[in-house]
PDB file of N, CA and C in Angstrom:
ATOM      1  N   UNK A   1     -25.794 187.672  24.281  1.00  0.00           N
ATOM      2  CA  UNK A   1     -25.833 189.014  24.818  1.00  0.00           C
ATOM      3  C   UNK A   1     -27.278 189.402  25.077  1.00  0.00           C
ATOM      4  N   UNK A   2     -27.761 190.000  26.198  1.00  0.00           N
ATOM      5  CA  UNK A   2     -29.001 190.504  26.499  1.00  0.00           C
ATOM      6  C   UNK A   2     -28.632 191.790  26.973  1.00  0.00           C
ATOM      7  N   UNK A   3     -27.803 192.262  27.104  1.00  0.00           N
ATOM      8  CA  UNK A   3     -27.521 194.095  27.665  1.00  0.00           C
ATOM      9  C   UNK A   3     -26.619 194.585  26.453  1.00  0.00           C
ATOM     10  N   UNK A   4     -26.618 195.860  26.364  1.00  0.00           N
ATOM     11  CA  UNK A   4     -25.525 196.604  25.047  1.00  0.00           C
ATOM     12  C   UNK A   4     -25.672 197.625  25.334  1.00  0.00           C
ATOM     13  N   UNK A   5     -24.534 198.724  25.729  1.00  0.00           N
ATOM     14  CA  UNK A   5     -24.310 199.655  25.821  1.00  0.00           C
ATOM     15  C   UNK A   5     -23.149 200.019  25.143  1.00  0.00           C
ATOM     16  N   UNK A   6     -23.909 201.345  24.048  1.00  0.00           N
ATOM     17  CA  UNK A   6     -23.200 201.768  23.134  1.00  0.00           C
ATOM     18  C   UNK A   6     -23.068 203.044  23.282  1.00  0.00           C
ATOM     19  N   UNK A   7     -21.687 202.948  22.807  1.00  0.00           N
ATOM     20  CA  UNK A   7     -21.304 204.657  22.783  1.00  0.00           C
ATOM     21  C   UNK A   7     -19.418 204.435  22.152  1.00  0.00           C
ATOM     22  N   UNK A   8     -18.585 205.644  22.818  1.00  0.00           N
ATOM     23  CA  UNK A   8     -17.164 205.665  22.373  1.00  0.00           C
ATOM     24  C   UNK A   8     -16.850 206.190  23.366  1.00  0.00           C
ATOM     25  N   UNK A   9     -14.963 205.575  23.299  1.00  0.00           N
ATOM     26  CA  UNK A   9     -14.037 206.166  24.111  1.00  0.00           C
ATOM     27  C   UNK A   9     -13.684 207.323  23.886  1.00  0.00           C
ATOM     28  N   UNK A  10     -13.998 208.283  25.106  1.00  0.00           N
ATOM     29  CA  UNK A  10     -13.419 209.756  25.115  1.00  0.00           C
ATOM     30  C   UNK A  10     -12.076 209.878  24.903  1.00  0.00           C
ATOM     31  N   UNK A  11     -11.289 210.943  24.825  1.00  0.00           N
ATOM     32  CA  UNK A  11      -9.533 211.177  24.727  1.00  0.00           C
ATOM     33  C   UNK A  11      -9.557 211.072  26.208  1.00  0.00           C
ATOM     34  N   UNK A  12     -10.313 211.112  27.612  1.00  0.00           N
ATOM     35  CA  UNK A  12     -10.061 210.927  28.952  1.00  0.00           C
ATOM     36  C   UNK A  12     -10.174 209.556  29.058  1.00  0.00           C
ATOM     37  N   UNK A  13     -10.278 208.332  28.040  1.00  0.00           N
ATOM     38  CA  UNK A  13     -10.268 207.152  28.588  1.00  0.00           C
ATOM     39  C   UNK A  13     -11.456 206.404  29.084  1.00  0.00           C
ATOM     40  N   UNK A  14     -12.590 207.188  29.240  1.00  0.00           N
ATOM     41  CA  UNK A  14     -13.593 207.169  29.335  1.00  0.00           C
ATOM     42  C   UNK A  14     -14.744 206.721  28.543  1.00  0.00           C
ATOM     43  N   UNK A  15     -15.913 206.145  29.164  1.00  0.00           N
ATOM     44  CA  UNK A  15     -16.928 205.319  27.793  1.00  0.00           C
ATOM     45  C   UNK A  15     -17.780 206.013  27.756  1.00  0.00           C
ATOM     46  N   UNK A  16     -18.282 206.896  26.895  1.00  0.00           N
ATOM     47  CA  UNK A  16     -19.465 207.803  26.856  1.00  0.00           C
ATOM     48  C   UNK A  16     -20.644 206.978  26.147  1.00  0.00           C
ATOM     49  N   UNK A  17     -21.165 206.616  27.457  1.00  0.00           N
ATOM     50  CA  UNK A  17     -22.725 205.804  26.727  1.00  0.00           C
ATOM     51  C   UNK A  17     -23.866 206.768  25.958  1.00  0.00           C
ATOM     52  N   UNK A  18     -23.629 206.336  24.880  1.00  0.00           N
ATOM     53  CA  UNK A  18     -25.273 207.515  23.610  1.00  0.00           C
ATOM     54  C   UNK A  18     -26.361 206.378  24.123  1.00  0.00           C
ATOM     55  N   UNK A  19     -26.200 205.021  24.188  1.00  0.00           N
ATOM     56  CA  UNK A  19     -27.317 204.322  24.527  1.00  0.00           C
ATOM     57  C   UNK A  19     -27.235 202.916  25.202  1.00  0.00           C
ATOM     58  N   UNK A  20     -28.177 202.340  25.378  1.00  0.00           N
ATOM     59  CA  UNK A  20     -28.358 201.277  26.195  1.00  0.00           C
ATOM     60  C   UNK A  20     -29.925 200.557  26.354  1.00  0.00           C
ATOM     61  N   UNK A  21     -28.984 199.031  25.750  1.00  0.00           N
ATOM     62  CA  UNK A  21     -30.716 198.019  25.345  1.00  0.00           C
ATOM     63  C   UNK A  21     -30.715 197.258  26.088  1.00  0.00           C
ATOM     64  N   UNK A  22     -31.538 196.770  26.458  1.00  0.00           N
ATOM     65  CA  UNK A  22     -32.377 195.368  27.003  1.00  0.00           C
ATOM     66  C   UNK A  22     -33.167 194.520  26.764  1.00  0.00           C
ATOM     67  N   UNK A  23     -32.233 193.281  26.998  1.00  0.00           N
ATOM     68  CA  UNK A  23     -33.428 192.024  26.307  1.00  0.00           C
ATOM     69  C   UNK A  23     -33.548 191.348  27.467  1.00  0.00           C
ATOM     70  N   UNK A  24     -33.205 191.409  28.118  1.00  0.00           N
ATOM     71  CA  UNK A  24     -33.467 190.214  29.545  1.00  0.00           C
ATOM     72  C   UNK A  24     -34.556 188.914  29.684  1.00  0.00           C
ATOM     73  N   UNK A  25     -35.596 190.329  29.330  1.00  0.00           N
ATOM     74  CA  UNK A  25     -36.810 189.158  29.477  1.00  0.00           C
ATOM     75  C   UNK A  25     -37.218 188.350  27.976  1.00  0.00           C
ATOM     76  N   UNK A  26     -36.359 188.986  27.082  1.00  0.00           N
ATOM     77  CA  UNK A  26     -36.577 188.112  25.690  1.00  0.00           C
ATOM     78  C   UNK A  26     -37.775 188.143  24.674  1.00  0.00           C
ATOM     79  N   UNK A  27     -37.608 189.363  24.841  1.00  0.00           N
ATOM     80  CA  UNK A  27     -38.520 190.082  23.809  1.00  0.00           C
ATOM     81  C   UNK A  27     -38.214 189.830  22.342  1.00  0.00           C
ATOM     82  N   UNK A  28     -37.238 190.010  22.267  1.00  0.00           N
ATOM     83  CA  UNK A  28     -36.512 189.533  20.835  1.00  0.00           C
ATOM     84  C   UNK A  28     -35.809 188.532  21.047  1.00  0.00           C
ATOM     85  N   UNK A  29     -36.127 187.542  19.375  1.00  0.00           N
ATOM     86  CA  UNK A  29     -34.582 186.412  19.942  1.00  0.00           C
ATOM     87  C   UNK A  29     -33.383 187.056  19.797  1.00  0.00           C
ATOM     88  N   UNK A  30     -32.257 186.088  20.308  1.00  0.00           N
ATOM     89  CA  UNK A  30     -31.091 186.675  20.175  1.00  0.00           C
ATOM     90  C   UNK A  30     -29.799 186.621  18.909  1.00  0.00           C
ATOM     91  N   UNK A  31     -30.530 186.816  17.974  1.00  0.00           N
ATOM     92  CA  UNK A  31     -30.438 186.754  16.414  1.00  0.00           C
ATOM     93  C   UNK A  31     -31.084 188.357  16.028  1.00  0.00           C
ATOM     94  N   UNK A  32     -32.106 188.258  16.462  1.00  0.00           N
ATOM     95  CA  UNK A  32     -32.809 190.156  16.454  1.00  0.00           C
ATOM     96  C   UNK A  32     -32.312 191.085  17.196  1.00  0.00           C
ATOM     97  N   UNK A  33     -31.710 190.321  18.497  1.00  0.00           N
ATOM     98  CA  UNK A  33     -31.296 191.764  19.683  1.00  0.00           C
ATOM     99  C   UNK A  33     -29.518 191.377  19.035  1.00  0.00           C
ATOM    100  N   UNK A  34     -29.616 190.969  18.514  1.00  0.00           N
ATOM    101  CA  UNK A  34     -27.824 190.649  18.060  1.00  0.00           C
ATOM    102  C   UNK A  34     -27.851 192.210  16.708  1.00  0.00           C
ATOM    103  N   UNK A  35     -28.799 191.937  15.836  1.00  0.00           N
ATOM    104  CA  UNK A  35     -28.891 192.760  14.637  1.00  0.00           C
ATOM    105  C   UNK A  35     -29.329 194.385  15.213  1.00  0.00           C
ATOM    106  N   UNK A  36     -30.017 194.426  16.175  1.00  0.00           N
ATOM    107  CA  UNK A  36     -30.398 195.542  16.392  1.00  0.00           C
ATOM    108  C   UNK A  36     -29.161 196.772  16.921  1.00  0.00           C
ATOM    109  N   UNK A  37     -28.552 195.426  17.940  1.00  0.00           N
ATOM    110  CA  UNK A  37     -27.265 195.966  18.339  1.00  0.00           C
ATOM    111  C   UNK A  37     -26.176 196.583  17.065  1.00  0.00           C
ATOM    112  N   UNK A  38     -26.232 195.877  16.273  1.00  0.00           N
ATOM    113  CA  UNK A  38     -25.264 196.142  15.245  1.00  0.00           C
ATOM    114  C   UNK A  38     -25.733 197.409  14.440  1.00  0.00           C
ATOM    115  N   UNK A  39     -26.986 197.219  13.818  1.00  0.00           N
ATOM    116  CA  UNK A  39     -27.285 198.437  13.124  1.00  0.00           C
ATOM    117  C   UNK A  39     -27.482 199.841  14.153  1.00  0.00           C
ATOM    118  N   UNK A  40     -27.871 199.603  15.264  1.00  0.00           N
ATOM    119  CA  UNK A  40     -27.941 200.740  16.007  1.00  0.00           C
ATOM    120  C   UNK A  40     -26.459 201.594  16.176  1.00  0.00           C
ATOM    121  N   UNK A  41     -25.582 200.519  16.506  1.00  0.00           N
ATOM    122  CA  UNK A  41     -23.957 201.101  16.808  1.00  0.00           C
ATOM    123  C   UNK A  41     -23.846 201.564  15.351  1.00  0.00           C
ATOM    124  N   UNK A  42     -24.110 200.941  14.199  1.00  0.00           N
ATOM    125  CA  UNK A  42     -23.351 201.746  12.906  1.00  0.00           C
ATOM    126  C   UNK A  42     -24.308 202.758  12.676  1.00  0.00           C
ATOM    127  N   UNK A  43     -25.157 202.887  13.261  1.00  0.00           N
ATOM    128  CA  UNK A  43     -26.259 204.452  12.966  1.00  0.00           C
ATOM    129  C   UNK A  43     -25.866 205.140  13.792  1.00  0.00           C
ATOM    130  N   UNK A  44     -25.579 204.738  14.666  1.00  0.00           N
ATOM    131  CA  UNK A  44     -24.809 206.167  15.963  1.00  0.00           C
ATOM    132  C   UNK A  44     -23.208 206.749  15.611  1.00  0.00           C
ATOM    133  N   UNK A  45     -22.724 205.581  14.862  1.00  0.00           N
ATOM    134  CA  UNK A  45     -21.002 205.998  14.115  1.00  0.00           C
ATOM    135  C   UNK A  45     -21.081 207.166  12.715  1.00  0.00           C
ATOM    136  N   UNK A  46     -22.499 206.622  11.952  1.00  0.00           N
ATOM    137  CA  UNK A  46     -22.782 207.331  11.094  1.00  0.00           C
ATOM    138  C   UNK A  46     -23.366 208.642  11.066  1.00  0.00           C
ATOM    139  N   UNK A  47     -23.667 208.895  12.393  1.00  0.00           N
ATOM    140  CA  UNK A  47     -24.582 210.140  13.016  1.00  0.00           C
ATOM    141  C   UNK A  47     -23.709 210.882  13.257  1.00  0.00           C
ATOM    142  N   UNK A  48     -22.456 210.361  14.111  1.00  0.00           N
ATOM    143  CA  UNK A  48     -21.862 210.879  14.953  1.00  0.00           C
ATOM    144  C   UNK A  48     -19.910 211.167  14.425  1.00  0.00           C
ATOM    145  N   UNK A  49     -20.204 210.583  13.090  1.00  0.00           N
ATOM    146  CA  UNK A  49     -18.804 210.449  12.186  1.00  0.00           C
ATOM    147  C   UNK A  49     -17.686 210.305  13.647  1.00  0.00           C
ATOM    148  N   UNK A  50     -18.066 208.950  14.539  1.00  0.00           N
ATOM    149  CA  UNK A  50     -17.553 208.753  15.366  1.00  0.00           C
ATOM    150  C   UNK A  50     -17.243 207.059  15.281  1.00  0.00           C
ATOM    151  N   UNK A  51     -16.214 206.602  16.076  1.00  0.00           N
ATOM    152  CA  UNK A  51     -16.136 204.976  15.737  1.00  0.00           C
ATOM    153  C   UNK A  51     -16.731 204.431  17.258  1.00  0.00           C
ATOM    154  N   UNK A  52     -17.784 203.969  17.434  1.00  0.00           N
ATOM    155  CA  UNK A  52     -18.711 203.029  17.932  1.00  0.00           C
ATOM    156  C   UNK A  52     -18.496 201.832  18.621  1.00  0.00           C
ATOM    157  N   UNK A  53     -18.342 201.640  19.876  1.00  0.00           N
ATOM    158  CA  UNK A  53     -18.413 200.031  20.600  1.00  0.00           C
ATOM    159  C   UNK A  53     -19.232 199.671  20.994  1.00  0.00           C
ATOM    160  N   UNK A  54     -19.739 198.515  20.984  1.00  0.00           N
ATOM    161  CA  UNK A  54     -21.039 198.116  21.307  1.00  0.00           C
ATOM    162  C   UNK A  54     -20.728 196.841  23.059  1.00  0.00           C
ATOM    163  N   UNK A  55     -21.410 197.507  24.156  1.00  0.00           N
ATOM    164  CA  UNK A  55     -20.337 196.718  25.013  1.00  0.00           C
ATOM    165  C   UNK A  55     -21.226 195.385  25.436  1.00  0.00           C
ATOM    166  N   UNK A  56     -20.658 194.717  25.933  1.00  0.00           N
ATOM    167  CA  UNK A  56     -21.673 193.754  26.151  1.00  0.00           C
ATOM    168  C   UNK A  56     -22.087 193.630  28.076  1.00  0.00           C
ATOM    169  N   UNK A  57     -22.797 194.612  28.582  1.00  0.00           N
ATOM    170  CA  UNK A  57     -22.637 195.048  30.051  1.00  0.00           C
ATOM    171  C   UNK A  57     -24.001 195.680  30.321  1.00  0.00           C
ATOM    172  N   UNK A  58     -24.543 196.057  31.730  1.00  0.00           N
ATOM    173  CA  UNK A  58     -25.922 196.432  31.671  1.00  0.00           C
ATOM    174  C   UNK A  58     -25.367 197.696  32.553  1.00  0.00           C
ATOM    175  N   UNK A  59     -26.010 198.802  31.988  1.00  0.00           N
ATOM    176  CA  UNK A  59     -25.552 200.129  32.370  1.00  0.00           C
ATOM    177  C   UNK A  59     -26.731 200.748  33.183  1.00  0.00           C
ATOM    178  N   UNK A  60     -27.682 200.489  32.770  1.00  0.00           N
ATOM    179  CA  UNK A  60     -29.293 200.683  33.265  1.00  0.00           C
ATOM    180  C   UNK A  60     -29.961 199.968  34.009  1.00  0.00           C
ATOM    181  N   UNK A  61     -30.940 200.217  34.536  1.00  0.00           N
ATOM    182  CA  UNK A  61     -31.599 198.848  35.607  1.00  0.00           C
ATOM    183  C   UNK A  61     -32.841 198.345  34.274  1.00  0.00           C
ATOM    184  N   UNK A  62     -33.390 197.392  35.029  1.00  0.00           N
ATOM    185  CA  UNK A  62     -34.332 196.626  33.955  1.00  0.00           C
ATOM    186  C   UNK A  62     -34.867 197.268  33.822  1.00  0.00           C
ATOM    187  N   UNK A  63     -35.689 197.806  35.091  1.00  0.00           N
ATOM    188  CA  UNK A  63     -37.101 198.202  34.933  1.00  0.00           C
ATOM    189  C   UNK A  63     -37.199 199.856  35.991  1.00  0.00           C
ATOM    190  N   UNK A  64     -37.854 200.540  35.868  1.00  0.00           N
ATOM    191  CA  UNK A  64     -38.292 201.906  36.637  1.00  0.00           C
ATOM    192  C   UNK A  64     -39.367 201.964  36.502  1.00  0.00           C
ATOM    193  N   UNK A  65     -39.821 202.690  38.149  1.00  0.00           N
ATOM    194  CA  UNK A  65     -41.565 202.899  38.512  1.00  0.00           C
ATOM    195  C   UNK A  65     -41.487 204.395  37.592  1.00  0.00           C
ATOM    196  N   UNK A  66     -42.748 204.463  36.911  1.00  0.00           N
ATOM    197  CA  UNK A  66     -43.181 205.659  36.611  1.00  0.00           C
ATOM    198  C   UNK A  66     -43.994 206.458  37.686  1.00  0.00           C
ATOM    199  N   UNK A  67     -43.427 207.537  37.696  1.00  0.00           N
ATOM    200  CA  UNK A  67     -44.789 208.246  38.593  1.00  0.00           C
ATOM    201  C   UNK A  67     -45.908 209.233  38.078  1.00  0.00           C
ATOM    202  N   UNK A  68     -47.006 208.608  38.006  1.00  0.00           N
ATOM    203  CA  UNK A  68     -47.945 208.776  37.437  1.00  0.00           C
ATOM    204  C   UNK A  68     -48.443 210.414  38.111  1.00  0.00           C
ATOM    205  N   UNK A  69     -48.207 210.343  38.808  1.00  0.00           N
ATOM    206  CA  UNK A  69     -48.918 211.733  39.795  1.00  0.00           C
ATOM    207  C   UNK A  69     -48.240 212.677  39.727  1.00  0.00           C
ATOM    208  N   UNK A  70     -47.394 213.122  38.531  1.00  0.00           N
ATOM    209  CA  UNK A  70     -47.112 214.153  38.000  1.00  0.00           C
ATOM    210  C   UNK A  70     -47.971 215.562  37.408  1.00  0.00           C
TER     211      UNK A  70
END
C-alpha cells in the first residue's frame, strides 16, 4: 500500500474521508507507512468514538504548486 484514505461510512452510504497519506515516492518503508496507517485509523476511531476504514486508494494528488505570492 502507498495511498490510505481514512475515514467512515456515513448512514448515506457514503465514505467521509478525515484523512489521506502518501508514500509514493517512499519516504517510509512499507512496514512504517503500514504502522502509521494503522495507528492513525485507531486515533481517528478513538477521537471520533467512530469505527474507522483505512482504504487502500489515492484520494489526493501527489503533489500541489504552492503559491507563494500570496
Amino acid at each position: 500500500m502507498t495511498n490510505a484514505s481514512i475515514g467512515f461510512t456515513r448512514d448515506d452510504g457514503d465514505f467521509a474521508v478525515l484523512a489521506t497519506l502518501n508514500n509514493n515516492d517512499g519516504h517510509l518503508s512499507d512496514e512504517l507507512f503500514g504502522q502509521l496507517v494503522r495507528e492513525l485509523t485507531q486515533t481517528l476511531a478513538l477521537y471520533t468514538e467512530q469505527p474507522m476504514t483505512a482504504l487502500n486508494r489515492q484520494d489526493t494528488p501527489d503533489y500541489i504548486q504552492l503559491d507563494t505570492n500570496i
